[in-house]
N, C-alpha and C. Protein backbone atom coordinates (compact mmCIF):
# COMPACT_ATOMS: atom_id res chain seq x y z
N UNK A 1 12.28 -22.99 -2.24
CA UNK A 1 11.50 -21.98 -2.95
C UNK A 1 12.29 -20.69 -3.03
N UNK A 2 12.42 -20.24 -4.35
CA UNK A 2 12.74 -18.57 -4.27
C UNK A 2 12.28 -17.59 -3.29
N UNK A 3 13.29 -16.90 -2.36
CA UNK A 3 12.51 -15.71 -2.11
C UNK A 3 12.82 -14.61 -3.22
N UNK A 4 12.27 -13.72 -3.28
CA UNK A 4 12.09 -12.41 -3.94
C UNK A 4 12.24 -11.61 -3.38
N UNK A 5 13.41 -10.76 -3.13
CA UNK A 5 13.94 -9.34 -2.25
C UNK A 5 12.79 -8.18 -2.30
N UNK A 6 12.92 -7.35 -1.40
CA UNK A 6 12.37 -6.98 -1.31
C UNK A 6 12.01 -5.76 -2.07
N UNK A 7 10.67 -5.56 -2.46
CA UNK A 7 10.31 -4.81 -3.38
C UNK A 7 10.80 -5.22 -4.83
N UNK A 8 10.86 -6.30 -5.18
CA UNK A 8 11.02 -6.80 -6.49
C UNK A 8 10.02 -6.62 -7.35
N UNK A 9 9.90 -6.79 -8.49
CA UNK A 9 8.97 -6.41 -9.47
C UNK A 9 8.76 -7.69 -9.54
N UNK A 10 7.29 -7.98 -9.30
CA UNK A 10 6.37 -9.51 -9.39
C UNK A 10 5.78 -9.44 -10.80
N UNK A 11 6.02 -10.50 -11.51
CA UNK A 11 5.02 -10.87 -13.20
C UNK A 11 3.61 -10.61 -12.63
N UNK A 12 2.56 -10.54 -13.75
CA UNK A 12 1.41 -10.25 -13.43
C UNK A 12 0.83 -11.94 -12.81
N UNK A 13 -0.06 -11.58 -11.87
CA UNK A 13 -0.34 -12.79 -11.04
C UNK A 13 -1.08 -13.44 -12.16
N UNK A 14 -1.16 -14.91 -11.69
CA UNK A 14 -2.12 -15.44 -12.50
C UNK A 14 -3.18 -15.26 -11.45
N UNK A 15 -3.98 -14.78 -12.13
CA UNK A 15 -5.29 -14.62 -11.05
C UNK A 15 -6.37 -15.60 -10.71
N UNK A 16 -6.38 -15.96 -9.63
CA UNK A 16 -7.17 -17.04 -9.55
C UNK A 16 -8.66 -16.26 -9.36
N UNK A 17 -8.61 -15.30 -8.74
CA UNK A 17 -9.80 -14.35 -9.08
C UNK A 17 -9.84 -12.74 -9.23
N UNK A 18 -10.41 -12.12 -9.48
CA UNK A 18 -10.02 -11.02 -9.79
C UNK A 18 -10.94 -10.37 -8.66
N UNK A 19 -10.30 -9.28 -8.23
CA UNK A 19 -10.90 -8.30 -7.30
C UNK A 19 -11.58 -7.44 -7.98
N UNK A 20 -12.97 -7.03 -7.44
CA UNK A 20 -13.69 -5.71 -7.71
C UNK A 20 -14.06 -5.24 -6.75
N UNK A 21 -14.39 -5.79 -5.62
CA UNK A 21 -14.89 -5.01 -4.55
C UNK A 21 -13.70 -4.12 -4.12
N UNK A 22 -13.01 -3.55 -4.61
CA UNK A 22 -12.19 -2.43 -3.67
C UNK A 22 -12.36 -1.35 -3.75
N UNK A 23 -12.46 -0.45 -2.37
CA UNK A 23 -12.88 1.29 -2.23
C UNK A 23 -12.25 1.87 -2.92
N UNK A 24 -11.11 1.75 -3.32
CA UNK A 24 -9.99 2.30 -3.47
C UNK A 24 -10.29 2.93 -5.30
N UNK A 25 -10.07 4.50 -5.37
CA UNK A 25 -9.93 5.19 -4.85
C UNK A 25 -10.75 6.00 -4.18
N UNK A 26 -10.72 6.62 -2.64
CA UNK A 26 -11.39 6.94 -2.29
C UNK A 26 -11.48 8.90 -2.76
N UNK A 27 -10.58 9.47 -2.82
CA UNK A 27 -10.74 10.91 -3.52
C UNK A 27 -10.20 10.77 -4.89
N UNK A 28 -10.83 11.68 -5.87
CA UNK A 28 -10.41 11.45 -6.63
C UNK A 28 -9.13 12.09 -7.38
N UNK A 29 -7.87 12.58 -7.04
CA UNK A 29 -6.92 12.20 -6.91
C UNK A 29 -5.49 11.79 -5.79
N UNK A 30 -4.27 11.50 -6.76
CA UNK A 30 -3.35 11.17 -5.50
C UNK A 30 -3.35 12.36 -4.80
N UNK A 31 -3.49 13.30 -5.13
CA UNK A 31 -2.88 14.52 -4.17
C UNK A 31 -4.20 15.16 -2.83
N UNK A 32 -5.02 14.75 -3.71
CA UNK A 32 -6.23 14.93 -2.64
C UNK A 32 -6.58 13.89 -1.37
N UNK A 33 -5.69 12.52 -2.04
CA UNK A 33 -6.05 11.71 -0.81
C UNK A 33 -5.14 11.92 0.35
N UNK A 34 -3.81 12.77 0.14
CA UNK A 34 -2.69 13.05 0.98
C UNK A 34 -3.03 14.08 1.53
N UNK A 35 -4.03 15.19 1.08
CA UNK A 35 -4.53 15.68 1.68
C UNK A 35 -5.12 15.64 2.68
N UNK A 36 -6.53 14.70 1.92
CA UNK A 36 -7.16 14.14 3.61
C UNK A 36 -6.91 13.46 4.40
N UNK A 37 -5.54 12.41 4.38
CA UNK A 37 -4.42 11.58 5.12
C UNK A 37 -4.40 12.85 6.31
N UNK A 38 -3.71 13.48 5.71
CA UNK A 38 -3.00 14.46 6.40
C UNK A 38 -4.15 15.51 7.70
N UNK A 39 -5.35 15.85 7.25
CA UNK A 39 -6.22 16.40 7.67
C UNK A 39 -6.70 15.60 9.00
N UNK A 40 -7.03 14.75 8.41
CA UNK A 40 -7.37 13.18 9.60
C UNK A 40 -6.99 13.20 10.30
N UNK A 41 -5.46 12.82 10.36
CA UNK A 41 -4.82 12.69 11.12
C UNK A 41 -3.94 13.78 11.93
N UNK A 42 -4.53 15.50 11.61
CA UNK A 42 -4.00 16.65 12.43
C UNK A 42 -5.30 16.44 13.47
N UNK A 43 -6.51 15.60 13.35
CA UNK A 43 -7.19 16.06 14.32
C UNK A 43 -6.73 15.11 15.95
N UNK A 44 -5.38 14.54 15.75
CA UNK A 44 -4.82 13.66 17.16
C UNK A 44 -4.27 14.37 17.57
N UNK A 45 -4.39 14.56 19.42
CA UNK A 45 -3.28 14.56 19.90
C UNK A 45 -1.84 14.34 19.98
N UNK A 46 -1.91 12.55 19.91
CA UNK A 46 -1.14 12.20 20.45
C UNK A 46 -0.38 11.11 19.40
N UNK A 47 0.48 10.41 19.85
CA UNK A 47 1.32 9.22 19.12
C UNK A 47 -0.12 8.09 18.95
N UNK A 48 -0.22 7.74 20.39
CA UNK A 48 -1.17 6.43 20.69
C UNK A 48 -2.17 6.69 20.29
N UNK A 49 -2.78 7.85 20.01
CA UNK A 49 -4.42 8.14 18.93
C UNK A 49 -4.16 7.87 17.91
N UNK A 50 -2.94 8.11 17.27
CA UNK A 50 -3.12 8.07 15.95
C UNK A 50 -2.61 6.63 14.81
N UNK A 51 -1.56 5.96 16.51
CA UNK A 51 -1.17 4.54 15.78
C UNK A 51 -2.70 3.62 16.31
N UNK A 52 -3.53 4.05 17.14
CA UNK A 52 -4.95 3.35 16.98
C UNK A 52 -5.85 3.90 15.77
N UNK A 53 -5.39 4.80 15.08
CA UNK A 53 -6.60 5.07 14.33
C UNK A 53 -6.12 4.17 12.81
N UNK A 54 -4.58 4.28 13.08
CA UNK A 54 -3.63 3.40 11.64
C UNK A 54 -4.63 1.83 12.19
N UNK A 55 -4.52 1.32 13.36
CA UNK A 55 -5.11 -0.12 13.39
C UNK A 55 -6.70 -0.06 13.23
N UNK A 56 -7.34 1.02 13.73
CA UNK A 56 -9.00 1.15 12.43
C UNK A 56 -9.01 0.83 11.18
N UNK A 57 -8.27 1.43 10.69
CA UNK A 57 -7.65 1.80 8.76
C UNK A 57 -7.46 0.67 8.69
N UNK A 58 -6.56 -0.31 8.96
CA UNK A 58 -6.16 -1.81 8.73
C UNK A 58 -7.15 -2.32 8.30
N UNK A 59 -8.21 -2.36 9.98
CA UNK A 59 -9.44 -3.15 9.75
C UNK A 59 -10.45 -2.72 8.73
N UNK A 60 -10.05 -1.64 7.48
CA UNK A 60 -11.13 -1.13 6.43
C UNK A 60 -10.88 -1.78 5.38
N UNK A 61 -9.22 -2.77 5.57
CA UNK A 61 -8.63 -2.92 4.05
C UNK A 61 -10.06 -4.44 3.42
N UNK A 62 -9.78 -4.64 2.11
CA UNK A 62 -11.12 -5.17 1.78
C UNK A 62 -10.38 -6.73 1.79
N UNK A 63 -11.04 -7.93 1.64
CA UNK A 63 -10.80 -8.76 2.00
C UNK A 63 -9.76 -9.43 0.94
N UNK A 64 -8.93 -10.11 1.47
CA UNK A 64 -7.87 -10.36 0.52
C UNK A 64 -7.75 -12.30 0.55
N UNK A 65 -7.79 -12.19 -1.04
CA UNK A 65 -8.17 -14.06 -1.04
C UNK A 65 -7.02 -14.97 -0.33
N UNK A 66 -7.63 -15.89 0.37
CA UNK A 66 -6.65 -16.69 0.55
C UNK A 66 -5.53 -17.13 -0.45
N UNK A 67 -6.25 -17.50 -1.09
CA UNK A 67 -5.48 -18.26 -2.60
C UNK A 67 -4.59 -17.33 -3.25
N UNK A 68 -4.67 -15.61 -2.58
CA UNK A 68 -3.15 -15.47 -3.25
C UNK A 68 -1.88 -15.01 -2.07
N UNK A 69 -2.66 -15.37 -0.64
CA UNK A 69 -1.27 -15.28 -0.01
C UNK A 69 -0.11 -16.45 -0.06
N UNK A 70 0.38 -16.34 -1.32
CA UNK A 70 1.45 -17.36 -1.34
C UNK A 70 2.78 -16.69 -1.47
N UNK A 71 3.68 -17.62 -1.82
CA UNK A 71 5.09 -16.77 -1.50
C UNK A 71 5.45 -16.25 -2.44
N UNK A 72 4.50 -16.22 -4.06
CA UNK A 72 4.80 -15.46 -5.13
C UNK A 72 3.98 -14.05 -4.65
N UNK A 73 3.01 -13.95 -4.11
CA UNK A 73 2.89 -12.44 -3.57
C UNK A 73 3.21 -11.80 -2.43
N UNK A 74 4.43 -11.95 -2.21
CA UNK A 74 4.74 -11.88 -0.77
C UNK A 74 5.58 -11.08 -1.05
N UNK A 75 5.62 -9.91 -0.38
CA UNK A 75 6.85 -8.87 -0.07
C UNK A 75 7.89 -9.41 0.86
N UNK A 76 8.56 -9.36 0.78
CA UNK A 76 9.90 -9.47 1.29
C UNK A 76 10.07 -8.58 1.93
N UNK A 77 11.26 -8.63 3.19
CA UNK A 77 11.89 -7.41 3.87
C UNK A 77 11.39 -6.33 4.80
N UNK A 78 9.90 -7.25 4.94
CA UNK A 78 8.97 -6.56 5.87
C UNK A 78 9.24 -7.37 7.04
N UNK A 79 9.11 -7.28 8.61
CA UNK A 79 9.34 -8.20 9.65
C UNK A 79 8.49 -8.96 9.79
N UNK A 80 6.79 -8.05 9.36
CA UNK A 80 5.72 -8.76 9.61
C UNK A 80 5.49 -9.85 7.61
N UNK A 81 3.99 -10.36 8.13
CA UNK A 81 3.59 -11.05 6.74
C UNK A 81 3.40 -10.61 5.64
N UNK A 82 3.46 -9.87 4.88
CA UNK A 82 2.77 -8.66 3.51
C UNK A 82 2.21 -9.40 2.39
N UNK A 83 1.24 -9.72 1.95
CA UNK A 83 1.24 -10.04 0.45
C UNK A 83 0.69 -8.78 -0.22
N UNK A 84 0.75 -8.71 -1.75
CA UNK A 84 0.54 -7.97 -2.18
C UNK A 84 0.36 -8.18 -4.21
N UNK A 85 -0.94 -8.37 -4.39
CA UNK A 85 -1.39 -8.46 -5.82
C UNK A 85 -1.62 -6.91 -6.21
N UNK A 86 -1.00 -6.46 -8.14
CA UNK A 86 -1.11 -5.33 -8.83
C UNK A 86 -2.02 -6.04 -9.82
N UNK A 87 -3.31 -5.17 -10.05
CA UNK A 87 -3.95 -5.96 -11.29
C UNK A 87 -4.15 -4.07 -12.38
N UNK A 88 -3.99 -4.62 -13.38
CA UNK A 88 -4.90 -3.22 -14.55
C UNK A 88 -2.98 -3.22 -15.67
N UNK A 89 -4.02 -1.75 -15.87
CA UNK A 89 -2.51 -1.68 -16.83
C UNK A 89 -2.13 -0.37 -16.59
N UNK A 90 -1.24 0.49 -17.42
CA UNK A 90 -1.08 1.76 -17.07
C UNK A 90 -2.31 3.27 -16.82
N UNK A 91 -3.64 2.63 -17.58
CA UNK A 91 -4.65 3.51 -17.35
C UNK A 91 -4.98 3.30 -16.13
N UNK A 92 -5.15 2.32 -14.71
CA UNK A 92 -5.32 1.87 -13.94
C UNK A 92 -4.57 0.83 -12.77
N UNK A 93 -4.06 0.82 -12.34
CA UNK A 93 -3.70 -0.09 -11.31
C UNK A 93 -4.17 -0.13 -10.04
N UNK A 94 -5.02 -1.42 -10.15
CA UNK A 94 -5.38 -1.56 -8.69
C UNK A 94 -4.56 -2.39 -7.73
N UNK A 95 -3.85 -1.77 -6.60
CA UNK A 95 -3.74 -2.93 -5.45
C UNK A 95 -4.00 -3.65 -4.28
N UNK A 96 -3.74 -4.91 -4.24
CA UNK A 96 -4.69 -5.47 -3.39
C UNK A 96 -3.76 -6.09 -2.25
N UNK A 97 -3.42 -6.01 -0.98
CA UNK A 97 -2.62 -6.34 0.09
C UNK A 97 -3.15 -6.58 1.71
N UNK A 98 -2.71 -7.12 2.40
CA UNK A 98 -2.71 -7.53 3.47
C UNK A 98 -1.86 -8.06 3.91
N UNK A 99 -1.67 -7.48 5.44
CA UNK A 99 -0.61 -7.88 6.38
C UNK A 99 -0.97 -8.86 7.82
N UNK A 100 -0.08 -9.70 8.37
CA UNK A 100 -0.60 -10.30 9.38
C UNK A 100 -0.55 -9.18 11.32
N UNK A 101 0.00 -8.21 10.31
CA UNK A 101 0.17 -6.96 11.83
C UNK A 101 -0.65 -6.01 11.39
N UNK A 102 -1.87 -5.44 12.65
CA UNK A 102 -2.69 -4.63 12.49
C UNK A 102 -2.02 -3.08 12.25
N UNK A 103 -0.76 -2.27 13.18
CA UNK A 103 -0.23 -1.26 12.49
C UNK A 103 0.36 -1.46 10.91
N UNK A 104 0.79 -2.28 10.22
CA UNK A 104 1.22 -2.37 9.38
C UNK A 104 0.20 -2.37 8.37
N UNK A 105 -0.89 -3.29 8.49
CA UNK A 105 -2.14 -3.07 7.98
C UNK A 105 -2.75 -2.21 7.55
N UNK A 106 -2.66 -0.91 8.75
CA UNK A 106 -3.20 0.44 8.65
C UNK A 106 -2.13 1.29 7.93
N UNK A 107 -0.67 1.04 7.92
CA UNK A 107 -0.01 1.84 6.62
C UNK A 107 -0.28 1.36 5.16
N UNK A 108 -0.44 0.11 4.91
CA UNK A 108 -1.12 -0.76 3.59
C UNK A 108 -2.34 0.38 3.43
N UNK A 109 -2.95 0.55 4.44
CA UNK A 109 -4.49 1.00 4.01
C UNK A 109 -4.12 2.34 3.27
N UNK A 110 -3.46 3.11 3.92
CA UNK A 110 -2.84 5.00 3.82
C UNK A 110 -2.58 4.78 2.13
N UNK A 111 -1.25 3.78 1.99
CA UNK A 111 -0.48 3.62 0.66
C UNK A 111 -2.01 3.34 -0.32
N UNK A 112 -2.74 2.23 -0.30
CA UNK A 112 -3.59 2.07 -1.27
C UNK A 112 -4.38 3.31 -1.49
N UNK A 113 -4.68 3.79 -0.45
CA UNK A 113 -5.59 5.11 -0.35
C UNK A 113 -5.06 6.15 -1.68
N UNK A 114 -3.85 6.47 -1.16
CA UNK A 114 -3.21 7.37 -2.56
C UNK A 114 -2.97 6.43 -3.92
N UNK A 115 -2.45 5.54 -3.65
CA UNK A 115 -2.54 4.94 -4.83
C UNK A 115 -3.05 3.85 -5.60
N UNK A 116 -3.74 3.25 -5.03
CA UNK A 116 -4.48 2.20 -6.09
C UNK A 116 -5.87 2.50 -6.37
N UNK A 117 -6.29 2.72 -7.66
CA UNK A 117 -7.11 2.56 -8.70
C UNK A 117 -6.16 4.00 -9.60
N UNK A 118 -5.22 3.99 -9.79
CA UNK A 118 -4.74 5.97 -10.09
C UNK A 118 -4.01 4.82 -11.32
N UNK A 119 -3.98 5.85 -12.52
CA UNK A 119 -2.72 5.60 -13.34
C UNK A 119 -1.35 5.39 -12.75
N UNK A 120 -0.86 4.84 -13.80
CA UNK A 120 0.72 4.53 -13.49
C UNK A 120 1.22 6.03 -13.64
N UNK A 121 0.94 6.84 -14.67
CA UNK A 121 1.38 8.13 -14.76
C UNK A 121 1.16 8.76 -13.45
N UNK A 122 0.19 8.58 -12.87
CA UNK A 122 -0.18 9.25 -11.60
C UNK A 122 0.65 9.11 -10.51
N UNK A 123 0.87 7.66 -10.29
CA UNK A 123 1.46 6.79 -9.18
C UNK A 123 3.48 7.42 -9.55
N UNK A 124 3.19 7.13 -10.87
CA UNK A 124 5.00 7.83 -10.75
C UNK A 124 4.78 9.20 -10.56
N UNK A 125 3.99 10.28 -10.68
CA UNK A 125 4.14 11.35 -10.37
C UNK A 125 3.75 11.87 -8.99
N UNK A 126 3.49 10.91 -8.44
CA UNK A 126 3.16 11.29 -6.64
C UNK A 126 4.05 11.09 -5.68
N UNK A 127 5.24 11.67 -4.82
CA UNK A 127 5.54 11.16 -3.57
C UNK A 127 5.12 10.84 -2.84
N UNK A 128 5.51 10.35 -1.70
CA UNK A 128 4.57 9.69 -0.50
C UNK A 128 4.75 10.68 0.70
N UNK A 129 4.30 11.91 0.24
CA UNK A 129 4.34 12.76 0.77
C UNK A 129 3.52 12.96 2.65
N UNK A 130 2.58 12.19 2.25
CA UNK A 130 1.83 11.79 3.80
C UNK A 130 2.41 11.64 4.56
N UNK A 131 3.84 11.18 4.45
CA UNK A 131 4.79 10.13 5.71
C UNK A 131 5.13 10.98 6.42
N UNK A 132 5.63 12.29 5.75
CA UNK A 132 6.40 13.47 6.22
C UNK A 132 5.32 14.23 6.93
N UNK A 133 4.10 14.33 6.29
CA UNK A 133 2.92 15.50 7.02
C UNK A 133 2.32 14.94 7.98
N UNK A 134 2.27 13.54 8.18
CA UNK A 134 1.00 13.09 9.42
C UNK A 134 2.30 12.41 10.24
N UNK A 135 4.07 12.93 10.49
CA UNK A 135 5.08 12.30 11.09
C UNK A 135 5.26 11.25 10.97
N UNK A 136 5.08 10.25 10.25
CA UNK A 136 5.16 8.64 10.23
C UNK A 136 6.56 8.14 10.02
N UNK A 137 7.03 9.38 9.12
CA UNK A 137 8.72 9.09 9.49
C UNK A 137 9.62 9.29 10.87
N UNK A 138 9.10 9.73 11.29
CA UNK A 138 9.65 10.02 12.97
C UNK A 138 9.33 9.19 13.78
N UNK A 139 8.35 8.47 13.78
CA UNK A 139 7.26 7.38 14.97
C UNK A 139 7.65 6.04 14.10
N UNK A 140 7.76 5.92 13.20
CA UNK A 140 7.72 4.60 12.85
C UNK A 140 9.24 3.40 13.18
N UNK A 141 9.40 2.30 13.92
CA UNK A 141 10.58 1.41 14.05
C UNK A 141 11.16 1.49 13.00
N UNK A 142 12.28 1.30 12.53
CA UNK A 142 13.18 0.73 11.25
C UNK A 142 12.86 -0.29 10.46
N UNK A 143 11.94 -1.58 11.39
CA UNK A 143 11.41 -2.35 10.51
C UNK A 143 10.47 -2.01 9.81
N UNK A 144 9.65 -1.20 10.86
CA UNK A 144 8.18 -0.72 9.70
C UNK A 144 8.58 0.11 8.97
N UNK A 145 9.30 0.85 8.92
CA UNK A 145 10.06 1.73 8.08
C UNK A 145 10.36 1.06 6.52
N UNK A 146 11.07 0.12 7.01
CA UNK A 146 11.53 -0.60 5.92
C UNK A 146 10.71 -1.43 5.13
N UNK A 147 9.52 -1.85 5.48
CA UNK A 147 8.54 -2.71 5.37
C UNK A 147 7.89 -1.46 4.27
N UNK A 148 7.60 -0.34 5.21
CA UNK A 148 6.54 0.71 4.22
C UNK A 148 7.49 1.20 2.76
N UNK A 149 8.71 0.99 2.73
CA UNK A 149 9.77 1.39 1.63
C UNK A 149 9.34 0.50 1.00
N UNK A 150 9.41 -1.20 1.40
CA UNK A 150 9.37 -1.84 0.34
C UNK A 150 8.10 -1.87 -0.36
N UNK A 151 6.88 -1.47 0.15
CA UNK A 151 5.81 -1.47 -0.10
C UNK A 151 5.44 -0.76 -1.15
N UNK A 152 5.76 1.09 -0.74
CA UNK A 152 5.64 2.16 -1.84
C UNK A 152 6.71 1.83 -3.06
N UNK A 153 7.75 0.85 -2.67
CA UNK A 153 8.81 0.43 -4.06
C UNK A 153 8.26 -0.20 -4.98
N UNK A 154 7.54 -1.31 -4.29
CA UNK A 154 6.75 -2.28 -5.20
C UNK A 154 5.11 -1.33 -6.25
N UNK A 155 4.83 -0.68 -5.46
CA UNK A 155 3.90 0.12 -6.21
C UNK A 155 4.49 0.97 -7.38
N UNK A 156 5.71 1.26 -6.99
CA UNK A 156 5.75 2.45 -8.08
C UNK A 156 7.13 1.46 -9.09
N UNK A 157 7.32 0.04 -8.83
CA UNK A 157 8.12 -0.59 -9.75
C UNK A 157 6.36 -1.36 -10.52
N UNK A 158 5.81 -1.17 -9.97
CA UNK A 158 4.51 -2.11 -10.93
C UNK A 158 4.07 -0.91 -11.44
N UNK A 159 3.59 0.23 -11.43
CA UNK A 159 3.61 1.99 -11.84
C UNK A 159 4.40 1.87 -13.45
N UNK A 160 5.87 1.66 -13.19
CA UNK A 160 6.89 1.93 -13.78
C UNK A 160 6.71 0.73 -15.11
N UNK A 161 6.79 -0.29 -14.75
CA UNK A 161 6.88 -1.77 -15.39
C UNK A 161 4.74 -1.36 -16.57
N UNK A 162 4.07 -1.08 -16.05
CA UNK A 162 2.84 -1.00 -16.62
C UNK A 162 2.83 0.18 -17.81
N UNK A 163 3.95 1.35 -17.47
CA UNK A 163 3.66 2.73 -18.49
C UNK A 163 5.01 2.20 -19.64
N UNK A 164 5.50 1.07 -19.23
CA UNK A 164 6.39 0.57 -20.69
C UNK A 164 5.59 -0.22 -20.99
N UNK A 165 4.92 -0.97 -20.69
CA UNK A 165 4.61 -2.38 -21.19
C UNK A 165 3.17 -2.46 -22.06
């Protein structure tokens, strides 16, 4: 079977069902949800408060079908499991993901938070500015590191791929 490197640009799934139940978005824009990322998470102390509050967040993500964790939605280049379905078009993109690691889970949750249900215009005009304000670049391993790169890549190559197409 093909793998697919990481953060590759995936064809639109064939959907075996389509998601609606997702929160996402929860403010209504990207910049407001980095906001309250950020707010949230000034009210920790510590390292260990706040990588337990990332494994809360995990447990909020909405349920993700069996039938599409296969190896066509699978991120690559993460250590842990990732899948990850983009459904809409450039007025909308929703995404839908899950990981088999509860911290990793809870960065999936942060990323959808800012960006899925937002335009593609939106999604290319937002950094992932959170990483830097709530330290996640400083605390995080190299793998999760690399895992959350490929993650925000794949969002903003399905972003990118939706405002041509």
């Amino acid at each position: 079977m093909h793998s697919r490197p990481c953060g590759a640009l995936l064809q639109k799934p064939r959907p075996i069902a389509t998601m609606t139940n997702t929160p996402f978005p929860l403010e209504s824009t990207a910049a407001d949800a980095q906001a309250a990322i950020a707010e949230e998470f000034s009210f920790f102390g510590d390292w260990s408060e706040r990588y337990q509050y990332l494994i809360d967040l995990g447990r909020k993500l909405p349920e993700f079908p069996d039938d599409w964790k296969t190896e066509e939605h699978r991120l690559h280049g993460c250590q842990s499991l990732v899948w990850i379905v983009a459904e809409g078009d450039a007025t909308r993109l929703d995404f839908h993901s899950v990981s088999d690691s509860a911290i990793v889970s809870g960065l999936i949750y942060l990323a959808l938070r800012v960006y899925s249900g937002r335009s593609a215009q939106e999604i290319l005009a937002t950094g992932a500015d959170y990483i830097g304000h709530i330290g996640l670049s400083k605390h995080l391993s190299p793998t999760r590191s690399n895992g959350l790169a490929a993650l925000l890549a794949f969002i903003r190559e399905r972003a990118q791929a939706a405002s041509h197409g």
